[in-house]
PDB file of N, CA and C in Angstrom:
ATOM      1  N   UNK A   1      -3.169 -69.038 -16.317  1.00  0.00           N
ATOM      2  CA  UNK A   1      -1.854 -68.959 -15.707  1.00  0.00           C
ATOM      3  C   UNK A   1      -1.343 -70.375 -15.461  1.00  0.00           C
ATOM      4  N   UNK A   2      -0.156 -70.835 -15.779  1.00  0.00           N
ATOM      5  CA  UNK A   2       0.406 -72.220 -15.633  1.00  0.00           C
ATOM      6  C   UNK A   2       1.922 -71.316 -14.854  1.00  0.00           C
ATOM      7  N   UNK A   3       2.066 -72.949 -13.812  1.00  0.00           N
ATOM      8  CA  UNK A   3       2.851 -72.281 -12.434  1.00  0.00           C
ATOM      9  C   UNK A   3       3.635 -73.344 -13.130  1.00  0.00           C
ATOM     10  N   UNK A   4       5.334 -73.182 -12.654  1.00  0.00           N
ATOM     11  CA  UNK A   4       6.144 -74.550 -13.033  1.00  0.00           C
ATOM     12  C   UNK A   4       6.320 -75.095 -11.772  1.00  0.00           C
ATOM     13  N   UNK A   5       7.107 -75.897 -11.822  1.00  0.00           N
ATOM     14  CA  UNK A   5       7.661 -76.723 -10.738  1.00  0.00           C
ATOM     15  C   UNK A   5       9.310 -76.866 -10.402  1.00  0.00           C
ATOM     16  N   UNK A   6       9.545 -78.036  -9.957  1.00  0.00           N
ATOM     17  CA  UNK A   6      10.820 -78.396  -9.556  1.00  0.00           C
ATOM     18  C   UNK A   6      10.760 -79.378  -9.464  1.00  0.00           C
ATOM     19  N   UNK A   7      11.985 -81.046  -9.746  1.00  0.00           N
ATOM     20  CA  UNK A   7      12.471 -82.137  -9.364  1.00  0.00           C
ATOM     21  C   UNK A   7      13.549 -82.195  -9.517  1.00  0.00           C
ATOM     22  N   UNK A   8      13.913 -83.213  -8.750  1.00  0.00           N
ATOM     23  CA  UNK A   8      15.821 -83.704  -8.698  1.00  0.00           C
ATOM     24  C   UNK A   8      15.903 -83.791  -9.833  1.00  0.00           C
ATOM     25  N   UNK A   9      17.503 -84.128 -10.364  1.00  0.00           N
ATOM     26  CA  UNK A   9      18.393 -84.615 -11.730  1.00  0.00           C
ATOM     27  C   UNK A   9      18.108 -86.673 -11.670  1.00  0.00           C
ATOM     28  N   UNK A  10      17.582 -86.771 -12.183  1.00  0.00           N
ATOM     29  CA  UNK A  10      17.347 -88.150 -12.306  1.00  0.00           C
ATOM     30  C   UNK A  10      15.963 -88.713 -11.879  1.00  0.00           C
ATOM     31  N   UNK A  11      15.181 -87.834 -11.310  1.00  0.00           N
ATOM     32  CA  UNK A  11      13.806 -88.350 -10.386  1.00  0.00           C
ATOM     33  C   UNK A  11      12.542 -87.910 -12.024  1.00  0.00           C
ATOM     34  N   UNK A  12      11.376 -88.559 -11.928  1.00  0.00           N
ATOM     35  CA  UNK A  12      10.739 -88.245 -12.963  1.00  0.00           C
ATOM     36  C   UNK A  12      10.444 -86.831 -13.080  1.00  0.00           C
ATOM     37  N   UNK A  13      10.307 -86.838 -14.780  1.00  0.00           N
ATOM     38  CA  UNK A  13       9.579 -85.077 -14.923  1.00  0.00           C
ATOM     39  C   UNK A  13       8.058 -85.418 -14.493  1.00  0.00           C
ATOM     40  N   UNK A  14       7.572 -84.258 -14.329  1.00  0.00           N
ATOM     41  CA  UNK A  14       6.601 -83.767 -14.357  1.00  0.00           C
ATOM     42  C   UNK A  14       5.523 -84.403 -15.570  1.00  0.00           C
ATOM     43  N   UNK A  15       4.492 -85.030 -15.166  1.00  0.00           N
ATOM     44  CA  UNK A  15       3.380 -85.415 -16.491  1.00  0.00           C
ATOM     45  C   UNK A  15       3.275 -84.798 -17.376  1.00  0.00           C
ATOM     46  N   UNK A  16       2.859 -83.104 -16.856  1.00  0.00           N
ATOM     47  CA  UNK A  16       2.572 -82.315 -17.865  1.00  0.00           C
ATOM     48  C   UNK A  16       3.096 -81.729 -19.214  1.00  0.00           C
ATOM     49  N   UNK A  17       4.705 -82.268 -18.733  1.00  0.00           N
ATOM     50  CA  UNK A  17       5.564 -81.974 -19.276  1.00  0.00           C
ATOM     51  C   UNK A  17       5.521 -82.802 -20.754  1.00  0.00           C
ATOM     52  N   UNK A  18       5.981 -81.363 -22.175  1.00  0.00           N
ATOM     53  CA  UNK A  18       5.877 -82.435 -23.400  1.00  0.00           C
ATOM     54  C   UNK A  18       7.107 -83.332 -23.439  1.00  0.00           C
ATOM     55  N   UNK A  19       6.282 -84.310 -24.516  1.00  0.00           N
ATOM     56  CA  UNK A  19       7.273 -85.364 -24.710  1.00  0.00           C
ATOM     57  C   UNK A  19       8.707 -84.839 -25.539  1.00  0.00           C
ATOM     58  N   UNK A  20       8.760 -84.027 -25.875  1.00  0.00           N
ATOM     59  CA  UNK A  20      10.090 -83.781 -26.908  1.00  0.00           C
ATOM     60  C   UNK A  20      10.747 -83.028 -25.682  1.00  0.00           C
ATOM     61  N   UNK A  21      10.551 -82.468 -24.704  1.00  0.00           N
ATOM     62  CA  UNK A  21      11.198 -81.929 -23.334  1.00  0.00           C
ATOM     63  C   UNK A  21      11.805 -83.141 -22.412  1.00  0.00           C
ATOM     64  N   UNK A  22      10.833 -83.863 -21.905  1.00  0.00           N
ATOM     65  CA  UNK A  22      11.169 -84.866 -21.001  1.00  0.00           C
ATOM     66  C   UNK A  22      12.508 -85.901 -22.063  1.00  0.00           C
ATOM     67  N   UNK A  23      12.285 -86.190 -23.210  1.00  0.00           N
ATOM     68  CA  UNK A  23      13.945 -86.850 -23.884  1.00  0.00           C
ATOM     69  C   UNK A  23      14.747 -85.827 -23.845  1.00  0.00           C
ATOM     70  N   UNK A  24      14.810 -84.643 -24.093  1.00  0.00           N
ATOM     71  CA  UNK A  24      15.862 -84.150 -24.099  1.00  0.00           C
ATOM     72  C   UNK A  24      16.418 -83.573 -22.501  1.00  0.00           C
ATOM     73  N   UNK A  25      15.473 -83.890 -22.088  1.00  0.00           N
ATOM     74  CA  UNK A  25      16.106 -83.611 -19.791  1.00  0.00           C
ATOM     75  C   UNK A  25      16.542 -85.139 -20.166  1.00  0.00           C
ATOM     76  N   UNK A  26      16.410 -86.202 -20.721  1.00  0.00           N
ATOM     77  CA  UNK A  26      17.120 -87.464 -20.368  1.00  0.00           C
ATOM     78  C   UNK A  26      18.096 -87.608 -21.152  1.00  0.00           C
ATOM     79  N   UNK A  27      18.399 -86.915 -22.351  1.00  0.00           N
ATOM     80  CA  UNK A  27      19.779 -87.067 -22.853  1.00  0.00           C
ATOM     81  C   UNK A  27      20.484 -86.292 -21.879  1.00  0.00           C
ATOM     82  N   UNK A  28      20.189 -85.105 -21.744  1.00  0.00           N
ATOM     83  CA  UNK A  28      20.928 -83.904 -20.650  1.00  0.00           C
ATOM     84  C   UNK A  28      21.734 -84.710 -19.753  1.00  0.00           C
ATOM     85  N   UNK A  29      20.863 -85.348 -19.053  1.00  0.00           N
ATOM     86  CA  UNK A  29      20.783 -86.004 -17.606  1.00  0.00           C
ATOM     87  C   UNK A  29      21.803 -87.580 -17.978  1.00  0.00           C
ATOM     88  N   UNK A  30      21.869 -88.323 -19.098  1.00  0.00           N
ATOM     89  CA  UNK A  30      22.856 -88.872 -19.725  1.00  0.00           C
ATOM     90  C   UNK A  30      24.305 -88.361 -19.863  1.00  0.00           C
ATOM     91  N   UNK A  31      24.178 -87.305 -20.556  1.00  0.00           N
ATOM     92  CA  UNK A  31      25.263 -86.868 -20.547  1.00  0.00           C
ATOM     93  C   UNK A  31      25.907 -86.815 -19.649  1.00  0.00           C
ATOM     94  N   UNK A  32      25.471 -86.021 -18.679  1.00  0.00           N
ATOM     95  CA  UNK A  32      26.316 -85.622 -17.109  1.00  0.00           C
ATOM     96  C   UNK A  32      26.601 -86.793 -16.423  1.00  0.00           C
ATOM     97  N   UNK A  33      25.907 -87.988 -16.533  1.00  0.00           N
ATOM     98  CA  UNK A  33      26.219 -89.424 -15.834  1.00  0.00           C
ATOM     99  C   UNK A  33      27.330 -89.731 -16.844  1.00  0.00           C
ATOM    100  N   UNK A  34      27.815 -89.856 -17.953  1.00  0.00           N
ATOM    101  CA  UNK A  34      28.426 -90.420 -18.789  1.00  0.00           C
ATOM    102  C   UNK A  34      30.012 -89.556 -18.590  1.00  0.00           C
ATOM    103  N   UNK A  35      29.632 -87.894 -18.135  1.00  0.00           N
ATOM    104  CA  UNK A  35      31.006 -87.288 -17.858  1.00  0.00           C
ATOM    105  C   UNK A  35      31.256 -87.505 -16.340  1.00  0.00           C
ATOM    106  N   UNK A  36      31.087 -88.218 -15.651  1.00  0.00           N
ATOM    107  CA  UNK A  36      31.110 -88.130 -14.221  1.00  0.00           C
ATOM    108  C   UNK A  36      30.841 -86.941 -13.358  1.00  0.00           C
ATOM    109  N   UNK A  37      29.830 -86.273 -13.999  1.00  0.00           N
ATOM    110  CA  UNK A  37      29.126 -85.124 -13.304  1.00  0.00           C
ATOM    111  C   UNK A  37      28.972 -85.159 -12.073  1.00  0.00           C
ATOM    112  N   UNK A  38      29.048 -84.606 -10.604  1.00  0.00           N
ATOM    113  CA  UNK A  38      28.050 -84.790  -9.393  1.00  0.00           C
ATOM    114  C   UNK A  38      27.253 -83.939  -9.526  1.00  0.00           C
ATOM    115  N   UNK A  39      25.902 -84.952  -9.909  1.00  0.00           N
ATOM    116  CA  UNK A  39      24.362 -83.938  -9.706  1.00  0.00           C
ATOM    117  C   UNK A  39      24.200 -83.983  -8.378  1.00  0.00           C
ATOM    118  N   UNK A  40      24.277 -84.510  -7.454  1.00  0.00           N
ATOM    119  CA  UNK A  40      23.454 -84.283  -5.921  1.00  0.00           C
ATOM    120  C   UNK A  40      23.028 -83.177  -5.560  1.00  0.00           C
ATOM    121  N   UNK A  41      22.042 -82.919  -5.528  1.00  0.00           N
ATOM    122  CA  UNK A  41      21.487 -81.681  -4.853  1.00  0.00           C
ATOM    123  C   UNK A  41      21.113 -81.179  -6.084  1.00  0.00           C
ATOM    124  N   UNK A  42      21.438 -80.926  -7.482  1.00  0.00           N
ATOM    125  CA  UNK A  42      20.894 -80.447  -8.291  1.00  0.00           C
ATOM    126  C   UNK A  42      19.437 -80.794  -9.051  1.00  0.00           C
ATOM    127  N   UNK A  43      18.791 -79.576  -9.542  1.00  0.00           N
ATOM    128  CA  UNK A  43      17.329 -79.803 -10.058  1.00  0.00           C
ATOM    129  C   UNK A  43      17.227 -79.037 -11.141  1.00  0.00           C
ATOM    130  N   UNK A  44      15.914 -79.347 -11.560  1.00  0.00           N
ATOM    131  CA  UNK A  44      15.279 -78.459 -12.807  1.00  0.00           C
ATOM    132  C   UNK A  44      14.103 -78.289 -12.438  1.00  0.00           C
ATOM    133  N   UNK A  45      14.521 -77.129 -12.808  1.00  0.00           N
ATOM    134  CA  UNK A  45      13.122 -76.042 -12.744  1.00  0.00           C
ATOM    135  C   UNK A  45      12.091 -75.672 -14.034  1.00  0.00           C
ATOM    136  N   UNK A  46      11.122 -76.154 -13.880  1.00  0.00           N
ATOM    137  CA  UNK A  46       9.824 -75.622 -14.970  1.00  0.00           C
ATOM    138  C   UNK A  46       9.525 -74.173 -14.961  1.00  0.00           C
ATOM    139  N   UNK A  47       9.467 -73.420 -16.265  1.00  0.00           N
ATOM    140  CA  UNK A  47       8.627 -72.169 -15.875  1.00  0.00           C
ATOM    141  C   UNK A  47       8.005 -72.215 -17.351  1.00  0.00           C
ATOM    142  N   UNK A  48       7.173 -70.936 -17.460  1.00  0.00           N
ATOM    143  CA  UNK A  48       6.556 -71.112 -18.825  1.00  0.00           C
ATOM    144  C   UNK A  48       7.003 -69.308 -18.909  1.00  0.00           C
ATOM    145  N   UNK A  49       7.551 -69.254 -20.421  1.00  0.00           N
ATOM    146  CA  UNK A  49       7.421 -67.904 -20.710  1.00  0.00           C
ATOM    147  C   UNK A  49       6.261 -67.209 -22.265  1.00  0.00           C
ATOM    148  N   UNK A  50       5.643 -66.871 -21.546  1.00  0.00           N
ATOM    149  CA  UNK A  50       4.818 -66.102 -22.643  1.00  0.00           C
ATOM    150  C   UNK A  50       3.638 -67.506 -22.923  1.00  0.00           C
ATOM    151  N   UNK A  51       3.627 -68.130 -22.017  1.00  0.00           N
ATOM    152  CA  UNK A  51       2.915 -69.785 -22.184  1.00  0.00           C
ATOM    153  C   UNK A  51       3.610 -71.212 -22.158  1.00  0.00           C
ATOM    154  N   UNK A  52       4.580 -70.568 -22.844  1.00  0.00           N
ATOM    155  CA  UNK A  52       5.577 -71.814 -23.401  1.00  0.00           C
ATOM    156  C   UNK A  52       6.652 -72.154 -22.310  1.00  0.00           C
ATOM    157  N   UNK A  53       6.554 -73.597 -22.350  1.00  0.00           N
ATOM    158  CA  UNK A  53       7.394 -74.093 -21.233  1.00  0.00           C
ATOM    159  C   UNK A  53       9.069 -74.037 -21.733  1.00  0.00           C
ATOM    160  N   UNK A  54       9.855 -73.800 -20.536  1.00  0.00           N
ATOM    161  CA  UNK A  54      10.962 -73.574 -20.564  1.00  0.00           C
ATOM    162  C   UNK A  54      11.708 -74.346 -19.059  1.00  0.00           C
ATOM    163  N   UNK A  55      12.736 -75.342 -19.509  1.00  0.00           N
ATOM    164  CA  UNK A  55      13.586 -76.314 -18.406  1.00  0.00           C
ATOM    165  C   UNK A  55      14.735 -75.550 -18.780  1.00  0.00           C
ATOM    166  N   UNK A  56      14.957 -75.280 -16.791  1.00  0.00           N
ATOM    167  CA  UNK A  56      16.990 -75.148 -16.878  1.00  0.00           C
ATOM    168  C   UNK A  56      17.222 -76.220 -15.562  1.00  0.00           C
ATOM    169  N   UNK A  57      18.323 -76.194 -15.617  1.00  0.00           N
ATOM    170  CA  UNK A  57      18.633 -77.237 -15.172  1.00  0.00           C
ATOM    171  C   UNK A  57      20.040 -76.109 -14.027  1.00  0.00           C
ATOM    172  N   UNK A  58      20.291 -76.269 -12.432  1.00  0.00           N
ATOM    173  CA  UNK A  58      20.606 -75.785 -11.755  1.00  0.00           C
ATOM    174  C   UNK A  58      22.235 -75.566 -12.365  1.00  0.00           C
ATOM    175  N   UNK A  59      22.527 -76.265 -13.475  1.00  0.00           N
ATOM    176  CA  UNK A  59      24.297 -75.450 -13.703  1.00  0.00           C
ATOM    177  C   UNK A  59      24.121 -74.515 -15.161  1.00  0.00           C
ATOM    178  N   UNK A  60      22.513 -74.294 -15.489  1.00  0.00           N
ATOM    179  CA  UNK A  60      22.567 -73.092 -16.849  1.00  0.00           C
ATOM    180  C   UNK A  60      21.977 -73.654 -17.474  1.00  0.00           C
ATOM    181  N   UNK A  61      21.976 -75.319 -17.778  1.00  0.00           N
ATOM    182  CA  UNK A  61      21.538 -75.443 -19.321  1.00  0.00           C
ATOM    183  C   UNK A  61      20.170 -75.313 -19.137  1.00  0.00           C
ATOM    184  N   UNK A  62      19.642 -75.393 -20.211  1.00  0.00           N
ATOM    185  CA  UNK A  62      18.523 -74.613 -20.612  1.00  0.00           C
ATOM    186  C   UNK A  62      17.385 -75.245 -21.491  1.00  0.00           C
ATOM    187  N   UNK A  63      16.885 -75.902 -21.698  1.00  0.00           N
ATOM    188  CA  UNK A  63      15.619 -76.612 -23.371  1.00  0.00           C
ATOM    189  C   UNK A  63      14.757 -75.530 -23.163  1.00  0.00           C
ATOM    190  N   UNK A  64      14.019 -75.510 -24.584  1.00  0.00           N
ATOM    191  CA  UNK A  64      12.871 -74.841 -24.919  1.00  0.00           C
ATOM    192  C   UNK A  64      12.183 -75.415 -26.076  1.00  0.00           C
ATOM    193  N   UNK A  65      11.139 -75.528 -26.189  1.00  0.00           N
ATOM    194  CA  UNK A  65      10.534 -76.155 -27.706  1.00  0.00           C
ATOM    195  C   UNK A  65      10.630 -74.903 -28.451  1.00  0.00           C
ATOM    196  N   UNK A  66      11.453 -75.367 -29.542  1.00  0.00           N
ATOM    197  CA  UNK A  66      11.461 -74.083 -31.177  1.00  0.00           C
ATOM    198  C   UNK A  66      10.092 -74.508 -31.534  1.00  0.00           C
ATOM    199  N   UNK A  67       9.904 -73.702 -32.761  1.00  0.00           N
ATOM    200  CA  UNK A  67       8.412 -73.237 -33.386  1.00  0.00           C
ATOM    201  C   UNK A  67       8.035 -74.384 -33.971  1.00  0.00           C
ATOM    202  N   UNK A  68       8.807 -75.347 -34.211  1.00  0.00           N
ATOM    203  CA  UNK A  68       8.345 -76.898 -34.943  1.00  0.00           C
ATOM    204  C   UNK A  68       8.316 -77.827 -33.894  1.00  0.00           C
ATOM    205  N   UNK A  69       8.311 -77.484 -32.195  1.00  0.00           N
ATOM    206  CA  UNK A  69       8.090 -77.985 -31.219  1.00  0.00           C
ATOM    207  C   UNK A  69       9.314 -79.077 -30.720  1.00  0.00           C
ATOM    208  N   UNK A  70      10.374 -78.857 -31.432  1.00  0.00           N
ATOM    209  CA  UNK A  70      11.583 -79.671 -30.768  1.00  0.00           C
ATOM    210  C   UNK A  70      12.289 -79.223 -29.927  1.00  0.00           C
ATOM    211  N   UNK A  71      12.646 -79.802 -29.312  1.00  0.00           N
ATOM    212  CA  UNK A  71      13.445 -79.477 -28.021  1.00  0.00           C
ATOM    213  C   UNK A  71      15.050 -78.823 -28.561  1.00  0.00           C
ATOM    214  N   UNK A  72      15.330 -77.666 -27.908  1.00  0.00           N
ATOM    215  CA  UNK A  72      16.478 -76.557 -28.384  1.00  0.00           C
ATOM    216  C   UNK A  72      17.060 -76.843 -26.764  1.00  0.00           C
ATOM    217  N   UNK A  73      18.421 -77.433 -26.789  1.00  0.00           N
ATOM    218  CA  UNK A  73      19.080 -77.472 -25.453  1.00  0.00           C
ATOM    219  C   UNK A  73      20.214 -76.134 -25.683  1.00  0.00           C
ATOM    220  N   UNK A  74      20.604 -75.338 -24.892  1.00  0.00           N
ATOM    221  CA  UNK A  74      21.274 -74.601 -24.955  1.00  0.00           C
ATOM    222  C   UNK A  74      21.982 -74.656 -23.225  1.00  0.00           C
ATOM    223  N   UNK A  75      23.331 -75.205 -23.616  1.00  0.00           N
ATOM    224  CA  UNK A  75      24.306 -75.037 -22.756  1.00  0.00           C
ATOM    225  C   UNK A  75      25.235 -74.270 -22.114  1.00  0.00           C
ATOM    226  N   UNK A  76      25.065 -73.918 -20.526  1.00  0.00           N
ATOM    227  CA  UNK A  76      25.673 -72.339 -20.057  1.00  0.00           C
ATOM    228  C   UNK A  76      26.973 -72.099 -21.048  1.00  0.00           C
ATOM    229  N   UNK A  77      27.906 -73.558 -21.522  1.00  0.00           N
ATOM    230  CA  UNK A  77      29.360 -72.858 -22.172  1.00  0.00           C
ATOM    231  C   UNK A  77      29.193 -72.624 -23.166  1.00  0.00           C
ATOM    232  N   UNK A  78      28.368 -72.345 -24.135  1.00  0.00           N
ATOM    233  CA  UNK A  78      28.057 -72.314 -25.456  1.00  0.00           C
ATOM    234  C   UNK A  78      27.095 -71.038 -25.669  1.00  0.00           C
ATOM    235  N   UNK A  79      26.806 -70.193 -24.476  1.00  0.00           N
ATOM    236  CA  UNK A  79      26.438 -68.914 -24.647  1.00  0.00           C
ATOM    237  C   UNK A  79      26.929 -67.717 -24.918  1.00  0.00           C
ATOM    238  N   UNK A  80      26.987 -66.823 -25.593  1.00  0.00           N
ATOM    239  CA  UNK A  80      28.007 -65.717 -25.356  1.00  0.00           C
ATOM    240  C   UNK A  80      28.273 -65.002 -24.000  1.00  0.00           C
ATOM    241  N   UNK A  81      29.912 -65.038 -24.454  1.00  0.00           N
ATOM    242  CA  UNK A  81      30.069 -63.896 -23.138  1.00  0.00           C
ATOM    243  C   UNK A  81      29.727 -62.022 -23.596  1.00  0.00           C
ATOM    244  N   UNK A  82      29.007 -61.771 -22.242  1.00  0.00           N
ATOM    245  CA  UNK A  82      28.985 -60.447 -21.880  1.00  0.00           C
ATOM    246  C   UNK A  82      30.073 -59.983 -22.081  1.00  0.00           C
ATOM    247  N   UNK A  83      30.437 -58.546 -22.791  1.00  0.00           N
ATOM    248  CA  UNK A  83      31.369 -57.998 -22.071  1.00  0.00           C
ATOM    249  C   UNK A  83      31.381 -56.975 -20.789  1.00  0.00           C
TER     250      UNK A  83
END
């Protein structure tokens, strides 16, 4: 059983965390500094599904390593809407 965690938007990831995850939480985390985002108070959360680690980040977005182990960012506005 692997438990995730939590840290601020800008504070280090987690060790455990792979390397193709932790660049893509720092482009993420680029981006939002570069649009004048306010992160304060916001975090990301670790969980693992089915083993595999999975980062969202407190406004939706989302990474996951695809099957060739790269980091897949998927952004809350770029999801489909429900009807």
């Amino acid at each position: 059983m692997q438990l995730g965690t939590r840290w601020n938007v800008g504070a280090v990831a987690p060790a455990r965390l792979d390397e193709a995850l932790v660049v893509a939480v720092r482009q993420v985390e680029t981006e939002l500094v570069d649009q004048s985002v306010d992160t304060a108070g916001w975090g990301w959360t670790l969980t693992y599904l089915e083993g595999k680690p999975r980062v969202e980040l407190d406004d939706g977005t989302s990474i996951h390593l695809d099957a060739l182990g790269h980091a897949q960012v998927t952004d809350p506005d770029d999801a489909p809407e429900e009807d």
